[in-house]
C-alpha atoms as a PDB file:
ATOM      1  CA  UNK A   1      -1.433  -8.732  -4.481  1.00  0.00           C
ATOM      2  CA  UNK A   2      -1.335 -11.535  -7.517  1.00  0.00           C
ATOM      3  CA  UNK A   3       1.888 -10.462  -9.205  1.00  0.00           C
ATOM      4  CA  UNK A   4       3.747 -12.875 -11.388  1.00  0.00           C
ATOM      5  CA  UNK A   5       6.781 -14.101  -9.545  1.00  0.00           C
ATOM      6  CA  UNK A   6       6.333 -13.053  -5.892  1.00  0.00           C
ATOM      7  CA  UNK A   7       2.652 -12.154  -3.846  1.00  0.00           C
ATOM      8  CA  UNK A   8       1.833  -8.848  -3.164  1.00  0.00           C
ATOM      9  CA  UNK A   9       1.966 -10.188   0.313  1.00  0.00           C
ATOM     10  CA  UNK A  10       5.734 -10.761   0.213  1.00  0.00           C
ATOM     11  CA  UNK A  11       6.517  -7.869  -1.281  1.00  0.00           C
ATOM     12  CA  UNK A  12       5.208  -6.232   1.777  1.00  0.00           C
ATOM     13  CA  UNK A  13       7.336  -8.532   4.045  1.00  0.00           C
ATOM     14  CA  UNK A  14      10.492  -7.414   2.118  1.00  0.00           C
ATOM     15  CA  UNK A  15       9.762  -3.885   2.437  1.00  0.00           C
ATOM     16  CA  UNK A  16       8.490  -3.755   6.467  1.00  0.00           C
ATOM     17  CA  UNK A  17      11.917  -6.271   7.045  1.00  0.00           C
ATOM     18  CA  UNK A  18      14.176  -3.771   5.939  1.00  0.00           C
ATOM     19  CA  UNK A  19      14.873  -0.802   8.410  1.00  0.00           C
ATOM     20  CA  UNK A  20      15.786   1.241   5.307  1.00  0.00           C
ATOM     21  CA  UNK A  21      12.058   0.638   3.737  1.00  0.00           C
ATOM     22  CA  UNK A  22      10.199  -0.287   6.904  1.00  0.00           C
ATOM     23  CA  UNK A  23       8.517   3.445   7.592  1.00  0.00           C
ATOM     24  CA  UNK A  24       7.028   4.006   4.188  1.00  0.00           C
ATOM     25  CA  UNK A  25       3.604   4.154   3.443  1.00  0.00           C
ATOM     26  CA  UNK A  26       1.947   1.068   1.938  1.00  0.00           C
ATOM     27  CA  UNK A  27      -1.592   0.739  -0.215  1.00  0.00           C
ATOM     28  CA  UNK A  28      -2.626  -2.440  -1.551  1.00  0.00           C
ATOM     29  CA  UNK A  29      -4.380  -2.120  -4.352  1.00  0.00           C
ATOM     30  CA  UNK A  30      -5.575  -5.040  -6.071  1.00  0.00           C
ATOM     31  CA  UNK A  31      -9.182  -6.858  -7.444  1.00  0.00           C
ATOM     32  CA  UNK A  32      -9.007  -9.270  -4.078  1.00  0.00           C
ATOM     33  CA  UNK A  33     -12.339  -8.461  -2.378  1.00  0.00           C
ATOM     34  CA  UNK A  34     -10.810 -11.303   0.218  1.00  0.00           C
ATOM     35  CA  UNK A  35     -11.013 -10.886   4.179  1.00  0.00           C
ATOM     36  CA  UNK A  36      -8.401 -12.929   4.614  1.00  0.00           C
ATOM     37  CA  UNK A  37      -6.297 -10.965   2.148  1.00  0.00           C
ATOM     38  CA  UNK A  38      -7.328  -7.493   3.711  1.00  0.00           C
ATOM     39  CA  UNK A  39      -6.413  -9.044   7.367  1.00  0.00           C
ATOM     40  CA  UNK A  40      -3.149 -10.529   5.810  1.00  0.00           C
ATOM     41  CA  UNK A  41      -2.202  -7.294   4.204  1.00  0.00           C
ATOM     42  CA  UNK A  42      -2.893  -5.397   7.600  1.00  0.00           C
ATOM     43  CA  UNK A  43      -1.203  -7.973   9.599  1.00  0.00           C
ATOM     44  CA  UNK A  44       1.742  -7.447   7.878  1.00  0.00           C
ATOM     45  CA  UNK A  45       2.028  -3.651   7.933  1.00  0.00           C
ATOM     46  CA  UNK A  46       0.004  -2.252   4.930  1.00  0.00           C
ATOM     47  CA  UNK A  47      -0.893   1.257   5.392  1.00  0.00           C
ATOM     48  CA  UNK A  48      -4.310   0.958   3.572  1.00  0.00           C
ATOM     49  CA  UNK A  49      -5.968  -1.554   1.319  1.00  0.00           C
ATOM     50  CA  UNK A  50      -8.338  -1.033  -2.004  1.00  0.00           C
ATOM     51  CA  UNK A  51      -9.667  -3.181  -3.999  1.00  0.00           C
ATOM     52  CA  UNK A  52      -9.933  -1.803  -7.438  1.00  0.00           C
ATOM     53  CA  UNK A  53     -12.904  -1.526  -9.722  1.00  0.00           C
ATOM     54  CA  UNK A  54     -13.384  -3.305 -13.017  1.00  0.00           C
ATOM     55  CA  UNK A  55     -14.679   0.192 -14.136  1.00  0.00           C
ATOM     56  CA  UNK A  56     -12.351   2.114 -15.894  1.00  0.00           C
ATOM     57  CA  UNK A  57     -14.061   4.966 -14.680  1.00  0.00           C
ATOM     58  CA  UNK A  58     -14.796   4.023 -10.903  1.00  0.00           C
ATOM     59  CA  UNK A  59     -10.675   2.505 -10.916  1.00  0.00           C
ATOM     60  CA  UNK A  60      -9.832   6.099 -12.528  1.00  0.00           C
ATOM     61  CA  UNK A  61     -11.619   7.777  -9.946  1.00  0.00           C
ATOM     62  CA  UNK A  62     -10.271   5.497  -7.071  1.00  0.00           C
ATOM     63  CA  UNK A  63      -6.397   6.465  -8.374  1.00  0.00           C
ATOM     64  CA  UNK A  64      -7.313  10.174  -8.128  1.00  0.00           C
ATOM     65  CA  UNK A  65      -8.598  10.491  -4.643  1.00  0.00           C
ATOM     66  CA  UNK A  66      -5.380   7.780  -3.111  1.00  0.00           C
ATOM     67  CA  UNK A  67      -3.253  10.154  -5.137  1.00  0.00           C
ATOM     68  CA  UNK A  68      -4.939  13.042  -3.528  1.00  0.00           C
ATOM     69  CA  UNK A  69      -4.589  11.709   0.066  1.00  0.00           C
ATOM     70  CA  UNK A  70      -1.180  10.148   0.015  1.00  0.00           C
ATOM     71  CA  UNK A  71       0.489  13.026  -1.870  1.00  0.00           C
ATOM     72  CA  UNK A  72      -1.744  16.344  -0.671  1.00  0.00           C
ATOM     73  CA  UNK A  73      -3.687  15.219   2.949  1.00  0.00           C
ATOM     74  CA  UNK A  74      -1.189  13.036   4.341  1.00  0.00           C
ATOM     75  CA  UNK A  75       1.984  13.753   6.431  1.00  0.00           C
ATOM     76  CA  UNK A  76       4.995  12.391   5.436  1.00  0.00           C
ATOM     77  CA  UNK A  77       8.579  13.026   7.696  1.00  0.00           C
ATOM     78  CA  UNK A  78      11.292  14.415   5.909  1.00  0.00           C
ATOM     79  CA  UNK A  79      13.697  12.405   4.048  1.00  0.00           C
ATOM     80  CA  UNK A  80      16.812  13.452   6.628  1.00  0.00           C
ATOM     81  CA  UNK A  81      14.437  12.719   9.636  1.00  0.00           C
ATOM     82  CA  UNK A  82      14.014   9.247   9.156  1.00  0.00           C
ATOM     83  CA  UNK A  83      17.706   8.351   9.116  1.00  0.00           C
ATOM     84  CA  UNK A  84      17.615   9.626  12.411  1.00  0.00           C
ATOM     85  CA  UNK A  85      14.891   7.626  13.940  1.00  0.00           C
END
């Protein structure tokens, strides 16, 4: 969410403005343990939200299983589908 030029936050604006970017999935992932940020972030289409450990090990472990869900457990539509929606 803290990058150097432009928020997290408006990142996610840019992408849910555009109708070419608007369906895909969005995680947060940042070191904000904010409420304000995790409403924000939901309010403005994020997909999920995690807020990353200072352990190497825990933040390694975090990476695996959004890997695991986003690329094995979830459902994506096909790349030709969504140009039709």
């Amino acid at each position: 969410m803290k990058l150097p030029k432009v928020s997290g936050l408006e990142v996610l604006k840019g992408i849910r403005s555009s109708p070419l970017t608007n369906w895909l999935p969005v995680v947060m992932v940042t070191s904000s343990d904010e409420p304000a940020d995790l409403l924000n972030a939901y309010r403005l289409g994020a997909n999920s939200f995690i807020t990353k450990s200072i352990n190497y090990r825990e933040f390694t472990e975090q990476m695996k299983l959004l890997a695991r869900y986003w690329l094995f457990v979830n459902k994506v539509p096909k790349a030709g589908a969504v140009r039709s929606l």
